[in-house]
Protein backbone atom coordinates (compact mmCIF):
# COMPACT_ATOMS: atom_id res chain seq x y z
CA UNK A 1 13.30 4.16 10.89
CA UNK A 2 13.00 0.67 12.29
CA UNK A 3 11.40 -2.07 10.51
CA UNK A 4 11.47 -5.82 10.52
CA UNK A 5 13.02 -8.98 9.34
CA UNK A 6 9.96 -10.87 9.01
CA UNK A 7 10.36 -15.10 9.25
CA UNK A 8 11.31 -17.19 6.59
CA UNK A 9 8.01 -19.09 6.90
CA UNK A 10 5.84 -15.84 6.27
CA UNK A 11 8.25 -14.58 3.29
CA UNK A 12 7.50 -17.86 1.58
CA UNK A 13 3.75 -17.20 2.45
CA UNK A 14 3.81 -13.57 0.90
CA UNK A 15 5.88 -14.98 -2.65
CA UNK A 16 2.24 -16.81 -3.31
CA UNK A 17 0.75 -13.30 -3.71
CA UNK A 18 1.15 -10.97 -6.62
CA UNK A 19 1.25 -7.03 -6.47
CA UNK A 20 -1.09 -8.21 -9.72
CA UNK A 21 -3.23 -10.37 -7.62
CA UNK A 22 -3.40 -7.32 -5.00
CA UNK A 23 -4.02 -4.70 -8.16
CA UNK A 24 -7.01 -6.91 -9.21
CA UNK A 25 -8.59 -7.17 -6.60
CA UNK A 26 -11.36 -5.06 -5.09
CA UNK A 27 -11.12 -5.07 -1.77
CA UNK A 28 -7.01 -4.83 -2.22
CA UNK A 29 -7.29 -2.27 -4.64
CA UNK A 30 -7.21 0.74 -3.32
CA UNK A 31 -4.75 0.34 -0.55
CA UNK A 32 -2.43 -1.19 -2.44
CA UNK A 33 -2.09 2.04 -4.68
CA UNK A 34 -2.54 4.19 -1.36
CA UNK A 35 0.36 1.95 -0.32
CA UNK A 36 2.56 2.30 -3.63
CA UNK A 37 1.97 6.16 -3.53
CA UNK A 38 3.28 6.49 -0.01
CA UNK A 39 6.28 4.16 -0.28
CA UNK A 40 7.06 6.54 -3.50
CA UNK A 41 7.13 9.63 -1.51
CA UNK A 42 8.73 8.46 1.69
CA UNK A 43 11.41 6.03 0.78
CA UNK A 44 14.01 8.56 1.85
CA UNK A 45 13.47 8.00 5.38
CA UNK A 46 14.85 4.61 5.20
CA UNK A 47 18.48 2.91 4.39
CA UNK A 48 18.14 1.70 1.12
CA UNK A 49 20.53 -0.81 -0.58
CA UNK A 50 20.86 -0.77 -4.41
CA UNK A 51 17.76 -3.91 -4.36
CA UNK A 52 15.45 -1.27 -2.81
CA UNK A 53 15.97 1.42 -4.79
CA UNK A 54 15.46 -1.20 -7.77
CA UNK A 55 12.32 -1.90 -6.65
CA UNK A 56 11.37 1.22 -5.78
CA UNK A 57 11.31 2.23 -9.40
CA UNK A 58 9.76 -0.62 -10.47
CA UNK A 59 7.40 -0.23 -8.08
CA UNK A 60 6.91 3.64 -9.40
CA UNK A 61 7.10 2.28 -13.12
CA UNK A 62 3.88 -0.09 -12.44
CA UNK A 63 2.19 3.29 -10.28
CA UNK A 64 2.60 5.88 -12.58
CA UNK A 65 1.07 3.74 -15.50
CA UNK A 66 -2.08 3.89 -13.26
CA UNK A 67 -3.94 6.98 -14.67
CA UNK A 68 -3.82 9.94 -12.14
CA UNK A 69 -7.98 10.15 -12.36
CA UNK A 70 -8.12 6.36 -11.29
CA UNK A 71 -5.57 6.90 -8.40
CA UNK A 72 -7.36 10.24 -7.18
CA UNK A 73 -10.19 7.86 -7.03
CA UNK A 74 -8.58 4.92 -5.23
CA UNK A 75 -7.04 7.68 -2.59
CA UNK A 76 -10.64 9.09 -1.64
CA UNK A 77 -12.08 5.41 -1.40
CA UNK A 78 -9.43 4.92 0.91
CA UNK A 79 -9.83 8.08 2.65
CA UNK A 80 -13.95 7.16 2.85
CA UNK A 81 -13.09 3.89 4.47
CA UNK A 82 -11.07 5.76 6.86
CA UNK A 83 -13.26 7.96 7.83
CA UNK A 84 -15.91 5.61 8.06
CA UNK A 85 -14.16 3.16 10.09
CA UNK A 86 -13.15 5.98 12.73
CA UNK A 87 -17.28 7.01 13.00
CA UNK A 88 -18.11 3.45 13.63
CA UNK A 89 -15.42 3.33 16.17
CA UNK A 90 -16.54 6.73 17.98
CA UNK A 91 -20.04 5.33 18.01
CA UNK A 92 -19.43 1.80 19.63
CA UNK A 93 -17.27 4.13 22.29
CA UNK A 94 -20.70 5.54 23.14
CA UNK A 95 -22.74 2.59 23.04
């Protein structure tokens, strides 16, 4: 799969910001362990080099410490936001 080699600039932007800052945060929350679960499951689609898969388990380390009822309940957030978002879409198409 393709992905990118972001700038320099934006890296340096993005080393300001915590996964910790993302975990605490509300808004952040829930995608971020929607994000961590999916990375998990589909990092064999992608060429990994022995830094990834590092961080892949210590990204999985960190995810599996988060108890399975609190991620159930992070995943259906998510999947109510979702859902809501695509009604609100459907009904500014009719208006």
């Amino acid at each position: 799969m393709d992905t990118f080699d972001f700038p320099k600039t934006l890296l340096e932007q993005a080393e300001k910001i915590t996964l910790s800052d993302l975990l605490d945060s509300p808004s952040f929350q829930p995608w971020v362990v929607s994000m961590m679960a999916n990375s998990i499951k589909c990092s064999h689609n992608f060429d990994m080099e022995e830094d990834d898969v590092v961080l892949e388990y210590r990204v999985e380390k960190v995810f599996k410490t988060i108890p399975w009822e609190e991620r159930i309940h992070l995943f259906s957030l998510c999947s109510q936001m979702v859902k809501q978002r695509q009604a609100e879409s459907r009904q500014q198409k009719k208006s």
